[in-house]
Each structure stands twice: as C-alpha cells, then as structure tokens.
Protein backbone atom coordinates (compact mmCIF):
# COMPACT_ATOMS: atom_id res chain seq x y z
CA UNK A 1 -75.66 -131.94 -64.74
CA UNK A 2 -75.55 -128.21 -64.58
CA UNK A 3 -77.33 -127.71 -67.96
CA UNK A 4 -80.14 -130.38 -66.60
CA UNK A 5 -80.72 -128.64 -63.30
CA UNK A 6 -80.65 -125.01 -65.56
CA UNK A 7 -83.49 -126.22 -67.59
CA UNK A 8 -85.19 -127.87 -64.45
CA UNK A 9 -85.08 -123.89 -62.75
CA UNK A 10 -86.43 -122.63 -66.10
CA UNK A 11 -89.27 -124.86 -65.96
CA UNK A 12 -89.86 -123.75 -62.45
CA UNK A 13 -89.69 -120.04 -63.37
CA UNK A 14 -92.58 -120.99 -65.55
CA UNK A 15 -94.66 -123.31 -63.60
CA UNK A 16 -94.15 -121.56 -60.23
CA UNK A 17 -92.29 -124.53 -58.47
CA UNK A 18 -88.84 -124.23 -56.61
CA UNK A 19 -85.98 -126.86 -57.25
CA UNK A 20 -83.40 -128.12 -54.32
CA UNK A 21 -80.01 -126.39 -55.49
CA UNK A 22 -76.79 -127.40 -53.22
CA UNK A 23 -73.92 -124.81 -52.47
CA UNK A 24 -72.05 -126.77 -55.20
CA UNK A 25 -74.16 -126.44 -57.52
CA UNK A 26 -75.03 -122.36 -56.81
CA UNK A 27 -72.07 -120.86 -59.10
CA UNK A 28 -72.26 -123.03 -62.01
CA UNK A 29 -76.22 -121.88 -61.70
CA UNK A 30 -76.26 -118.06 -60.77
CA UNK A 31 -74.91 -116.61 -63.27
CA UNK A 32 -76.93 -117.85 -66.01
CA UNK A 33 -79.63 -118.15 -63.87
CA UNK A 34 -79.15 -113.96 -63.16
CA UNK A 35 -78.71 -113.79 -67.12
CA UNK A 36 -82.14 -114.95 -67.86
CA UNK A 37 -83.94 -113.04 -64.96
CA UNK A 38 -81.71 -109.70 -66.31
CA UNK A 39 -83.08 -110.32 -69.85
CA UNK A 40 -86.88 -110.92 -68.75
CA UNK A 41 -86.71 -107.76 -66.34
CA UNK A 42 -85.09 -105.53 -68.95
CA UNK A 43 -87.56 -106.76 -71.78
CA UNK A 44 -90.49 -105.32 -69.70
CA UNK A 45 -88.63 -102.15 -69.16
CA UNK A 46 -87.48 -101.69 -72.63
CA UNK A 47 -91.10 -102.10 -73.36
CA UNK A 48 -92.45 -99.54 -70.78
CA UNK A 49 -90.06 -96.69 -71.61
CA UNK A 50 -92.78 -94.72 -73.90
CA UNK A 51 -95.17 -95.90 -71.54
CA UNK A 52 -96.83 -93.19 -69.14
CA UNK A 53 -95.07 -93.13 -65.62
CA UNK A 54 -96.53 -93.00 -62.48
CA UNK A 55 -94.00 -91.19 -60.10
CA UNK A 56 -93.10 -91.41 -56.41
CA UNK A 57 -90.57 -89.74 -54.23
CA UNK A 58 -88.50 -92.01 -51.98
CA UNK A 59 -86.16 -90.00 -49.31
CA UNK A 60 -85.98 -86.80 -51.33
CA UNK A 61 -87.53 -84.84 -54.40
CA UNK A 62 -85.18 -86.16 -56.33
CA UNK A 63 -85.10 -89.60 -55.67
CA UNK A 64 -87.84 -91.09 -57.92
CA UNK A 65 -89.50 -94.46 -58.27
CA UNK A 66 -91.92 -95.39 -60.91
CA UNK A 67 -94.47 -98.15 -61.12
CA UNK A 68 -92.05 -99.86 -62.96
CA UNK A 69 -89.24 -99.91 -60.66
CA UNK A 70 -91.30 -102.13 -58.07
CA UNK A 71 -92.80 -104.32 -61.16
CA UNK A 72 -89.24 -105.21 -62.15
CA UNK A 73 -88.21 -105.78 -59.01
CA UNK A 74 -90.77 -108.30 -57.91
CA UNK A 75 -90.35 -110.07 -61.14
CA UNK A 76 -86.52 -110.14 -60.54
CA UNK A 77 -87.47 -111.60 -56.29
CA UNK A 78 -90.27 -113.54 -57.77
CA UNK A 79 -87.49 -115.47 -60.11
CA UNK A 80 -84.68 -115.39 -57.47
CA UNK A 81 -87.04 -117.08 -54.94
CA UNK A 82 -88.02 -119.79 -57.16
CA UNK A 83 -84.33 -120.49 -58.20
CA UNK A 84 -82.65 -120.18 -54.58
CA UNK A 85 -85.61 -119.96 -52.29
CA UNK A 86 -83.02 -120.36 -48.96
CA UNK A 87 -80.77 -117.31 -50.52
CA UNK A 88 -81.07 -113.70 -49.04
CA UNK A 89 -82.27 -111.04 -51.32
CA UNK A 90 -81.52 -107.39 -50.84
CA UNK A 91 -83.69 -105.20 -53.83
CA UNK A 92 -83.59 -101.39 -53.76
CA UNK A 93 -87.16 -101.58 -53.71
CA UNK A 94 -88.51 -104.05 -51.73
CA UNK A 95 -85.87 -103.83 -48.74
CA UNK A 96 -84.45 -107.10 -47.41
CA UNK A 97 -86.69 -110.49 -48.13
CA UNK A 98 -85.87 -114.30 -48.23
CA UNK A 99 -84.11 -116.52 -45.57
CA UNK A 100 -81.10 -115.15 -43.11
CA UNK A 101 -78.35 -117.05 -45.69
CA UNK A 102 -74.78 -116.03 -46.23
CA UNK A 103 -75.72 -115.75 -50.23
CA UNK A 104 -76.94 -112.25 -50.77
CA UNK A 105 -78.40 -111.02 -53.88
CA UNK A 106 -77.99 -107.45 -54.23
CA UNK A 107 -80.93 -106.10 -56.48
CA UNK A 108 -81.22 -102.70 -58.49
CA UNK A 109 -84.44 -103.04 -61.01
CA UNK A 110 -83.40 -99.62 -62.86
CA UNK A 111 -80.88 -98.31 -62.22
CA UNK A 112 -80.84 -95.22 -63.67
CA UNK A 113 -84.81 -94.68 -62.53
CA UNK A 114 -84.71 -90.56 -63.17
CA UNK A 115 -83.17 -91.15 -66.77
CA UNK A 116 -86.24 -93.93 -67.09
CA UNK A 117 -89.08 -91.67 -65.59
CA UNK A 118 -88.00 -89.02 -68.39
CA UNK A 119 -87.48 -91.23 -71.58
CA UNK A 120 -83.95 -91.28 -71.33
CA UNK A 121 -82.79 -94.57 -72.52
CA UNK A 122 -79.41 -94.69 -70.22
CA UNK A 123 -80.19 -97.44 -67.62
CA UNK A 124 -79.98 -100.95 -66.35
CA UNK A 125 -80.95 -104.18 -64.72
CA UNK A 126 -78.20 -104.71 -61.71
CA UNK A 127 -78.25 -108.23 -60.21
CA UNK A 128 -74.86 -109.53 -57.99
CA UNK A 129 -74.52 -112.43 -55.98
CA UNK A 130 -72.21 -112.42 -52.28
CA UNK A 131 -70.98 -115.37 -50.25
CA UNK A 132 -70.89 -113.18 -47.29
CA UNK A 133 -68.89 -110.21 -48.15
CA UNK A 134 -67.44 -112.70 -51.36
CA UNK A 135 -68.55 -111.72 -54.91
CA UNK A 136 -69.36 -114.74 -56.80
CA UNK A 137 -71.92 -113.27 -59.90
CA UNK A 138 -72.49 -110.30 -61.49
CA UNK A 139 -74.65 -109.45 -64.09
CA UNK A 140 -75.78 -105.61 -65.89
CA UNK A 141 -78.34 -105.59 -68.54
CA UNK A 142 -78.51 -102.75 -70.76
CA UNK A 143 -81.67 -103.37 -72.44
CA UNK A 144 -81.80 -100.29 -74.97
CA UNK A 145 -78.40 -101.59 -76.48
CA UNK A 146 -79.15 -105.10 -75.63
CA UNK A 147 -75.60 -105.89 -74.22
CA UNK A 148 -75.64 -108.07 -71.12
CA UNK A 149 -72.24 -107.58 -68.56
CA UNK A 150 -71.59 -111.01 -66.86
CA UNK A 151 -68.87 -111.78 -64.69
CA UNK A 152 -68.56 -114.83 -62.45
CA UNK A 153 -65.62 -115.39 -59.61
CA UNK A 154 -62.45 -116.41 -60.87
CA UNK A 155 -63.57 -116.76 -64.58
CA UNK A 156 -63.56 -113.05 -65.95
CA UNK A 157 -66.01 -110.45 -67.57
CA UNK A 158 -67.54 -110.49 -70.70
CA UNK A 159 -70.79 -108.88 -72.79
CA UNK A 160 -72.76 -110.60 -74.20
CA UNK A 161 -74.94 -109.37 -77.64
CA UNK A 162 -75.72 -110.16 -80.78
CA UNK A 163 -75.77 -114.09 -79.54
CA UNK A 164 -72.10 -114.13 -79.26
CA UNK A 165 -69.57 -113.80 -75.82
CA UNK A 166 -66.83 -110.92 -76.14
CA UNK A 167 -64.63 -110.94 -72.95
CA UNK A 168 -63.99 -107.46 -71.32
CA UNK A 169 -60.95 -105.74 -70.47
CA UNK A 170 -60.11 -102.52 -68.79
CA UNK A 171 -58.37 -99.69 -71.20
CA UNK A 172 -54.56 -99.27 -71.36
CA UNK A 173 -55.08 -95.18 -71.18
CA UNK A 174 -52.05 -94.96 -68.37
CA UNK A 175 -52.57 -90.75 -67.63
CA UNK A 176 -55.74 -88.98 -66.73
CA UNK A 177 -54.88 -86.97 -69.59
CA UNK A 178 -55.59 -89.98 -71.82
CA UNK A 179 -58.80 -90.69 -70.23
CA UNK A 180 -62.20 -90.60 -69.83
CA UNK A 181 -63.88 -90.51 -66.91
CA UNK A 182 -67.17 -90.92 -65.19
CA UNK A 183 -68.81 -89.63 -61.93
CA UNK A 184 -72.52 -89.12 -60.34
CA UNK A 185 -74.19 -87.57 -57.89
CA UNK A 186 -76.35 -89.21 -55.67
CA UNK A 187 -80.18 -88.52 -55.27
CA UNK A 188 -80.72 -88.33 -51.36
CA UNK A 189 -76.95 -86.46 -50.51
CA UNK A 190 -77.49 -82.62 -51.70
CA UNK A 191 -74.46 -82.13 -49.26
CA UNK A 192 -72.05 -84.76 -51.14
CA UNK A 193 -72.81 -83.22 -54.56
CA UNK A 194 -71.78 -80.24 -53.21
CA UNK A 195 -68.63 -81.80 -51.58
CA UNK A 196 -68.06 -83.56 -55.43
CA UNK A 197 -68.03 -80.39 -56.74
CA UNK A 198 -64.34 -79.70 -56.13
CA UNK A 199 -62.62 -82.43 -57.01
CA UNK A 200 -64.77 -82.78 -60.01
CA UNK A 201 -63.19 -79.40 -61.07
CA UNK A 202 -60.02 -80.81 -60.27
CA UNK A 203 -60.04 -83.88 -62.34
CA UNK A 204 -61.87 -82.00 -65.41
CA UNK A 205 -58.84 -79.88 -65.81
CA UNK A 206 -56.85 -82.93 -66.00
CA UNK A 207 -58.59 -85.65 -68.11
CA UNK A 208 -60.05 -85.55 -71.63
CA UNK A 209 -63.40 -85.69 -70.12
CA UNK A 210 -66.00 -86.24 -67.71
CA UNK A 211 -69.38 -88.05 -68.25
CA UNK A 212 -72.27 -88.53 -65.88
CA UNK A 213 -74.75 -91.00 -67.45
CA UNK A 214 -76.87 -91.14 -64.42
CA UNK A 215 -76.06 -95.28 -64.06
CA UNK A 216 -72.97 -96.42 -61.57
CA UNK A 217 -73.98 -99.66 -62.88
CA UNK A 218 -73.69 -98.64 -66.63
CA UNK A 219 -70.78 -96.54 -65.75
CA UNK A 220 -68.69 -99.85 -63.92
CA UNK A 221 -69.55 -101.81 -66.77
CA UNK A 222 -68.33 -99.13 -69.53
CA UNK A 223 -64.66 -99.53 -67.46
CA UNK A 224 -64.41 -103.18 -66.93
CA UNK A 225 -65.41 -102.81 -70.99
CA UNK A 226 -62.52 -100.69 -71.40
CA UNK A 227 -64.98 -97.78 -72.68
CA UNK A 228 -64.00 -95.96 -70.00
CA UNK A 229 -61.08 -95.20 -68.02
CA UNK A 230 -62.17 -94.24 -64.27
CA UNK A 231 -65.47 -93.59 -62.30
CA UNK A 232 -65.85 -92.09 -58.68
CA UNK A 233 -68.90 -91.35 -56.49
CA UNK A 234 -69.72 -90.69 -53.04
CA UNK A 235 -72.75 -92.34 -51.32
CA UNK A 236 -73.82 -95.12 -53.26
CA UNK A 237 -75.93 -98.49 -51.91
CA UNK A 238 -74.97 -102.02 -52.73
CA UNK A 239 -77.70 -102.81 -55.19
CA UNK A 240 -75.75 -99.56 -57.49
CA UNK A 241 -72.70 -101.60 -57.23
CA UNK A 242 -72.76 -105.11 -56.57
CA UNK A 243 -72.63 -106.57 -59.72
CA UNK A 244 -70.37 -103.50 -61.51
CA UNK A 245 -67.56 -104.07 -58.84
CA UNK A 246 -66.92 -107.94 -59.94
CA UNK A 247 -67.19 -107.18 -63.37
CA UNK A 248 -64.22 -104.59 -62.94
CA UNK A 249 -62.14 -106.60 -61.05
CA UNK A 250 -62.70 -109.78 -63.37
CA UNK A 251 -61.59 -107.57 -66.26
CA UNK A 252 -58.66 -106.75 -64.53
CA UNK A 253 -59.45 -103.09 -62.86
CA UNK A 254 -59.21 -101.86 -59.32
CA UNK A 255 -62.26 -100.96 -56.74
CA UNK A 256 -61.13 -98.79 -54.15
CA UNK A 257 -62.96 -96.81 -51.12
CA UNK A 258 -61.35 -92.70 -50.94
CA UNK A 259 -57.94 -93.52 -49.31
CA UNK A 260 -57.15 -96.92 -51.89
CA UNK A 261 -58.06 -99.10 -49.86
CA UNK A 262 -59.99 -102.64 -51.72
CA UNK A 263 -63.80 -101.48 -51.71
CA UNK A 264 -65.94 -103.80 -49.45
CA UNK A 265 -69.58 -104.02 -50.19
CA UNK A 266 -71.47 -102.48 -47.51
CA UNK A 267 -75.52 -100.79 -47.97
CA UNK A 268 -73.35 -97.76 -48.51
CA UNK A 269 -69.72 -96.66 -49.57
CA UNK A 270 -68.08 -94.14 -51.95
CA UNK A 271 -66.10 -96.23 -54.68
CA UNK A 272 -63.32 -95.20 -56.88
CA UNK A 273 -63.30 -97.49 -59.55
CA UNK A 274 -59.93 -97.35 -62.66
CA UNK A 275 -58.23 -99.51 -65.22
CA UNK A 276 -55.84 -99.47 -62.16
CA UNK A 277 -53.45 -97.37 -64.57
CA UNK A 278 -54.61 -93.99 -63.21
CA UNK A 279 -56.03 -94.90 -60.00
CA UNK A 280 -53.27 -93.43 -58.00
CA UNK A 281 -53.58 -90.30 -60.11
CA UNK A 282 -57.43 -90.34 -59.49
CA UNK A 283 -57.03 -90.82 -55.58
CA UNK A 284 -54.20 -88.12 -55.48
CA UNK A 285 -56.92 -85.43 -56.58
CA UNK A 286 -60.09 -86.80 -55.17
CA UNK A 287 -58.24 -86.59 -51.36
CA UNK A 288 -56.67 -83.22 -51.49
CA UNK A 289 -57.67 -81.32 -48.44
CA UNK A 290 -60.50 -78.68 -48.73
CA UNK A 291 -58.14 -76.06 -47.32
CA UNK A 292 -55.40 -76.59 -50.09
CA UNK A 293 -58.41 -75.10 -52.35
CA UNK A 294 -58.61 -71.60 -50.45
C-alpha cells in the first residue's frame, strides 16, 4: 500500500498532480518522500558549485544567499506541495507557505550557503517534518560525499550511500578529553560570537578539538554518526536544526537548550547537542558565569 501510494507521489512529482495522503499514511510516506526531494535538491547543487554565484545579503553582510539557495528551495516547496499539499512548510528562504496544518516542514536548501558561495564543498540539504512541536522525519543530504542522514520517529538513524543502509550511533568517547567537538557562529548575531568566544576557550583547553564546518546540520549529523562527540551554538533557526535534532536523538544522543533542559524546536534556540556521555561536562563549561572569567 505504502510502496503503491510512493510511486503514485513520484508520478505526481513528475506530472505536476497532487495525490490525497491521510494522517496514516504521512509517516510511512515522509521520509522517503523527503529522501527523494533531498537527493533531487542536492543533485542541482552539487552541480552548481563551480558555477558562477550571484550573491545577496539577507539581515547582515555576512549572511549570504545565492541564486541557488532560492532555486533549491522552490524545488524542495514545489515537491513538498505536490506530496502533502494541506501540510505547512517553513523554508529559510521563502518564509512560511502552504495551509495552517499541525505538520510543519522545516526547510534549509543549503545549509552551509557562505561555504557554497565560496566553493567550499561543506554543506547540505536540511528537510524535517513536526506534528506540532513532535518530530516525526528527518532527513540531511550531503551531496559532495553523497551520504543521506534519515531518521524517522521511533525507528532510529541511519546514512544511507553507496546503495546500502548503515544505522547511526552516537560515540562512546565518555570525557571531553576524548572528544571532538563542534561549534558555529551564527551570521546575523556579531554579539553572540562574541559571547561564544569564552566558553569556546574554555572547552578548547579541555577536549581534543574543536571544528567549525560552517553546517549545524552537517555538524548534528556527524554526532548522531558517532563522528563527533558534541556540538553547541547560540542563535540558530529551525530549518538549521529540524531534521539534525531527530537524527541525534534516534541514534541515541541528547538535545539540550543552555541549562539541560530537552531542546524544543522553536524559529530560534541555542542547542547543545552530545553523545549524552559528556553533556553534563559540556553544560558545566558553557554556563559558567562571565564574572568567574575576570
């Protein structure tokens, strides 16, 4: 039945024509639905990459947006619409579109856009599905590597390449000095960087090492793939996270907000993201008052 109505939403992503899906039939769907529309969007950017950009500024000078960006995007909505035309989609983008429905897709085309707009080839297609505040789907494409992150409710993470399934779990490392760690810095909060600063110092002296790859959603896939340990930022939006924070949690990690408690997706939250092992360890030196550093 499911594989029937999958083929019926491929035809219409093809022809143009939307299909009646019921709410039982919308998790057995979305994820390989989000699968196909993750592989189509990242095809077209893996394409563009050496292509010439054409570069916008969004809320600051730092907060870019190429022509592929929006051309992603509307292929990703276009898709979406087609498969769940009554769903609610939420695209970094494109703002809020579709019908007022308590399924909300939360949409990042690249994420990772300034790596993009400079050749970098460290980014993603983000795509995660919410009953209300529930996560159901979520789905990262890396489409340089070619590994696909998927992670449904209740049924785990895994990556998909090389036409073959490999389930994810989150590392063993149990003290930050066995780990490796992640952060980023967001491109609209010059303030927040600044306020990152410290604790980033902090942790550094403690851990093996920090990475910033310039992709939450690469980063949240690399720990619910065990690749690495922690990850922390301040100020990110839904469409950075949606997808990343079910595939940790499915692999067996821990999403928190600053003071541990379970991260809630919002359209904007810091996140501290572990293997669960070191998350009190990570908390303990993200929280430490600014005077205790004078």
């Amino acid at each position: 039945m499911a594989l029937n109505k999958l083929q019926k939403v491929r035809e219409g992503f093809a022809n143009g024509r939307s299909i009646t899906i019921s709410d039982a039939e919308v998790l057995p769907l979305a994820l390989d639905v989000a699968v196909d529309i993750a592989l189509e969007a990242g095809a077209l950017l893996r394409d563009s990459l050496a292509e010439e950009k054409e570069i916008s500024l969004k809320r600051s000078a730092i907060d870019l947006v190429t022509q592929f960006d929006k051309a992603a995007e509307e292929l990703i909505i276009g898709r979406l619409l087609t498969a769940f035309p009554d769903h609610t989609l939420v695209g970094e983008e494109g703002g809020t579109r579709g019908a007022n429905s308590k399924y909300q897709w939360h949409i990042d085309p690249i994420d990772g856009t300034t790596n993009f707009a400079h050749g970098l080839p460290v980014f993603g297609v983000s795509i995660g599905l919410y009953e209300y505040a529930k996560p159901l789907v979520g789905v990262i494409y890396d489409p340089m590597r070619d590994e696909c992150f998927c992670a449904a409710a209740g049924q785990g993470s895994f990556v998909r390449r090389d036409g073959k399934n490999r389930p994810l779990q989150v590392s063993a490392a149990s003290s930050l000095m066995h780990s490796l760690v992640a952060t980023g810095f967001a491109p609209n909060g010059r303030a927040r960087d600044r306020q990152n600063l410290r604790p980033f110092g902090r942790i550094l002296e403690q851990v093996q090492g920090i990475r910033r790859s310039g992709s939450a959603a690469i980063d949240l896939a690399y720990v619910a793939a065990g690749r690495l340990d922690g990850y922390w930022q301040y100020d990110l939006n839904s469409w950075d996270v949606a997808a990343g924070m079910l595939l940790v949690r499915e692999a067996g990690g821990m999403v928190t907000g600053l003071a541990g408690e379970p991260a809630v997706l919002q359209p904007q939250l810091d996140l501290v993201v572990s293997n669960g092992r070191i998350h009190s360890q990570l908390l303990s030196l993200l929280t430490v008052p600014e005077h205790a550093n004078e």
